[in-house]
N, C-alpha and C. Protein backbone atom coordinates (compact mmCIF):
# COMPACT_ATOMS: atom_id res chain seq x y z
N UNK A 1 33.61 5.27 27.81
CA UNK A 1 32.19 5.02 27.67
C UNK A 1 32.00 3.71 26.89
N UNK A 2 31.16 2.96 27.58
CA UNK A 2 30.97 1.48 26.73
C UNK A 2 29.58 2.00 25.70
N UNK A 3 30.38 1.00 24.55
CA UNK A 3 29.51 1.02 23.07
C UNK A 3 28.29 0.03 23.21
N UNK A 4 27.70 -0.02 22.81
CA UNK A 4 26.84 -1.17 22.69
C UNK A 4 26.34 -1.47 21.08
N UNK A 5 26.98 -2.33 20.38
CA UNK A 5 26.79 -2.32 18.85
C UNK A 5 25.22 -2.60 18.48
N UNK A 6 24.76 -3.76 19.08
CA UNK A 6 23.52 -3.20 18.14
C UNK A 6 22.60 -1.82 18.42
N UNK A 7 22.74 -1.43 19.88
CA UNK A 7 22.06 -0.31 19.53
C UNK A 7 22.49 0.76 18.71
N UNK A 8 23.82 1.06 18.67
CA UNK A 8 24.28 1.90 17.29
C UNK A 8 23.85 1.60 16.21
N UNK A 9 23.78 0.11 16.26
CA UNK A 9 23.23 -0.32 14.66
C UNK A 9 21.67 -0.11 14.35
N UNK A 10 20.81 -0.07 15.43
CA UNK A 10 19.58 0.35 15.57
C UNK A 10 19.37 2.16 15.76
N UNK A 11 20.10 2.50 15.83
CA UNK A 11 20.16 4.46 16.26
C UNK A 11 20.37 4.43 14.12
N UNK A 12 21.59 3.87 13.62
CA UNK A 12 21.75 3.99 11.97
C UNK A 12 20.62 3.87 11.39
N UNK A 13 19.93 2.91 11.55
CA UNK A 13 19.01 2.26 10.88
C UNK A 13 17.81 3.43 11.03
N UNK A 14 17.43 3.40 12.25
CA UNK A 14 16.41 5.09 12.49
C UNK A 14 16.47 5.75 12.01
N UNK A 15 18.26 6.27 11.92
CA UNK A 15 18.63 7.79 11.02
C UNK A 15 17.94 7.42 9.79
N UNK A 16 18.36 6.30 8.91
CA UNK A 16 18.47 6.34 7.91
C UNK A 16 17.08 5.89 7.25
N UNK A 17 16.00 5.38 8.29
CA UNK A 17 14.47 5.03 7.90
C UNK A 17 13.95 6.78 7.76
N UNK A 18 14.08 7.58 8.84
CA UNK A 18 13.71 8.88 8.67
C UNK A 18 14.02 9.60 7.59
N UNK A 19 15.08 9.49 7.40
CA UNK A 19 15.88 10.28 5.94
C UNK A 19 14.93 9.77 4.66
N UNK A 20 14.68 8.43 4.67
CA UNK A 20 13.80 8.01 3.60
C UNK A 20 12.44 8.15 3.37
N UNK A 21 11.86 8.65 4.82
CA UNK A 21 10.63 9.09 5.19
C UNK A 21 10.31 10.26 4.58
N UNK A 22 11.55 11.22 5.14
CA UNK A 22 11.09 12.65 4.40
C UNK A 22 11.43 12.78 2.67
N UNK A 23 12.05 11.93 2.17
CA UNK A 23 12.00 12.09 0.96
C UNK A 23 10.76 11.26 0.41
N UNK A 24 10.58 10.23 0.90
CA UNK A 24 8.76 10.19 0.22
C UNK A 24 7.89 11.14 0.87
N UNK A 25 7.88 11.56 1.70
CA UNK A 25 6.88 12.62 1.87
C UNK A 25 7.21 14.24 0.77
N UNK A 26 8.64 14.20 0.82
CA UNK A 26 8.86 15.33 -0.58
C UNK A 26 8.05 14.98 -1.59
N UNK A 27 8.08 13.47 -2.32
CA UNK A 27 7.67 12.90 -3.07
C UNK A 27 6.26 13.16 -3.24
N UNK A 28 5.54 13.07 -2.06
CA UNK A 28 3.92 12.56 -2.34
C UNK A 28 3.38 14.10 -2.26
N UNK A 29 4.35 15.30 -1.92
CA UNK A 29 3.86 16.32 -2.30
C UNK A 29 3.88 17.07 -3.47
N UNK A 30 4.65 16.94 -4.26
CA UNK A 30 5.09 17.35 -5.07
C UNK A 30 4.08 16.31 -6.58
N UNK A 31 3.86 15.67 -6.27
CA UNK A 31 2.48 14.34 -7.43
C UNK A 31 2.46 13.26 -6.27
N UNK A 32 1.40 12.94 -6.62
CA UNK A 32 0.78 11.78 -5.83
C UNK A 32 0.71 10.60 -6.69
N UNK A 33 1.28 9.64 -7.39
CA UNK A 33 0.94 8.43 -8.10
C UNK A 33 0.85 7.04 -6.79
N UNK A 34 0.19 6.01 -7.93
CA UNK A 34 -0.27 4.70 -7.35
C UNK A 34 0.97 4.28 -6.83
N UNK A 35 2.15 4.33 -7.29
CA UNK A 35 3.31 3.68 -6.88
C UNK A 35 4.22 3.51 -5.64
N UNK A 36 3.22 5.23 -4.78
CA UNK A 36 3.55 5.38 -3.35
C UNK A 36 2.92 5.00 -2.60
N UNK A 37 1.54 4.42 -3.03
CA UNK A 37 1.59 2.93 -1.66
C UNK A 37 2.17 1.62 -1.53
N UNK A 38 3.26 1.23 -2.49
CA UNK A 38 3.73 0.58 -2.19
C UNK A 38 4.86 0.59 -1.28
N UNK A 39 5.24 2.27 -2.14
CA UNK A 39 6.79 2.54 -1.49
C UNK A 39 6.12 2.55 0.35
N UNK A 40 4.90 3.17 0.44
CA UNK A 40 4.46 3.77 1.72
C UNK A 40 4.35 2.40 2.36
N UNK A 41 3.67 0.88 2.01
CA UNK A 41 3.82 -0.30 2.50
C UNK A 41 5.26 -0.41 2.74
N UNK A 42 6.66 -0.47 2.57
CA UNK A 42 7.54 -0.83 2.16
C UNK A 42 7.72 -0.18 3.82
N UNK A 43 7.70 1.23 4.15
CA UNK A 43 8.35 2.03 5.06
C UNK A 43 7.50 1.38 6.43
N UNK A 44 6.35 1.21 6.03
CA UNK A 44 5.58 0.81 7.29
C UNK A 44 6.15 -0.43 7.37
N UNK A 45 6.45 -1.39 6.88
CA UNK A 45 7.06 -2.79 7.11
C UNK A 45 8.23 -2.50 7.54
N UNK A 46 9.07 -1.51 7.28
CA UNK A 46 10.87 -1.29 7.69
C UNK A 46 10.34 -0.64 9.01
N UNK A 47 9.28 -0.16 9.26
CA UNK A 47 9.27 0.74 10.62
C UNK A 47 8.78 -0.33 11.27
N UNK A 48 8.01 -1.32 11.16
CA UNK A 48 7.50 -2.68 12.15
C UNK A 48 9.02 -3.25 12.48
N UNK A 49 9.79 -3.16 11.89
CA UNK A 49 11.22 -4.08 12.11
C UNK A 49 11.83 -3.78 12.79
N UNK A 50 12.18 -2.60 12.45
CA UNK A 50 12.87 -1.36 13.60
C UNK A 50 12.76 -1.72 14.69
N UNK A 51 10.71 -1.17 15.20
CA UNK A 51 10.85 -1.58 16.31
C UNK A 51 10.88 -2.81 16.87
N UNK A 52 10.73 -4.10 16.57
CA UNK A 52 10.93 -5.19 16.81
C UNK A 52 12.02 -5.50 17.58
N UNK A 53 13.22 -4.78 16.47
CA UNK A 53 14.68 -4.79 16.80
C UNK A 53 15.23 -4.15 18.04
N UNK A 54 14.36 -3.02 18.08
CA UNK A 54 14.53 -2.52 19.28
C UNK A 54 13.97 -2.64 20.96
N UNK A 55 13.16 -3.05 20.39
CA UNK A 55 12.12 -4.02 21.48
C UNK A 55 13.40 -4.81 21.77
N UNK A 56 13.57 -5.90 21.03
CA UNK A 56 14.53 -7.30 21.15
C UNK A 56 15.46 -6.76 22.02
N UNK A 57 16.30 -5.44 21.61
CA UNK A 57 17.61 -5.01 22.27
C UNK A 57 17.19 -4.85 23.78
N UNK A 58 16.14 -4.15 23.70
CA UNK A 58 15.74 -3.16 25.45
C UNK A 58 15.31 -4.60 26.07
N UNK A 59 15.00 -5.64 25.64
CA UNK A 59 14.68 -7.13 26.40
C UNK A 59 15.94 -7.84 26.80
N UNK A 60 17.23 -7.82 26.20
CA UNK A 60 18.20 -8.51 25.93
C UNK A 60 18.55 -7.97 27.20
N UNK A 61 18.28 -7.12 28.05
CA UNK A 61 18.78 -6.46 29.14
C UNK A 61 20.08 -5.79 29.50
N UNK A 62 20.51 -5.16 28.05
CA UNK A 62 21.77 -4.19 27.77
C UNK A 62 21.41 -2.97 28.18
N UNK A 63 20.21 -2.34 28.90
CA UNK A 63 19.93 -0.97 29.26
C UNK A 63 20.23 -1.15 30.51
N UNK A 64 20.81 0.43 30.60
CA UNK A 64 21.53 1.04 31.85
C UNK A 64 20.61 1.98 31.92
């Protein structure tokens, strides 16, 4: 089976934006302070990238 590295590197990056997702959402339940809209700006900017990145890949015309 052929690899295709950046999309692995884009599948990591997902895992690991989600994983950080649900721990600020642990976060914002448990107290709500001012400090989680930044963190919450921070995730929305890593999630604009993501897909960018992934956009870029599915254009590069590596999909089968």
């Amino acid at each position: 089976m052929r690899r295709d590295k950046l999309l692995e590197q884009a599948i990591s990056e997902a895992e690991s934006f989600l994983r950080e997702c649900k721990v600020y959402q642990k976060r914002i339940n448990e107290s709500y302070v001012s400090f989680h809209l930044i963190e919450r700006g921070t995730l929305k900017a890593r999630s604009l990238l993501l897909i960018r990145k992934l956009q870029a890949w599915r254009k590069s015309g590596s999909v089968e």
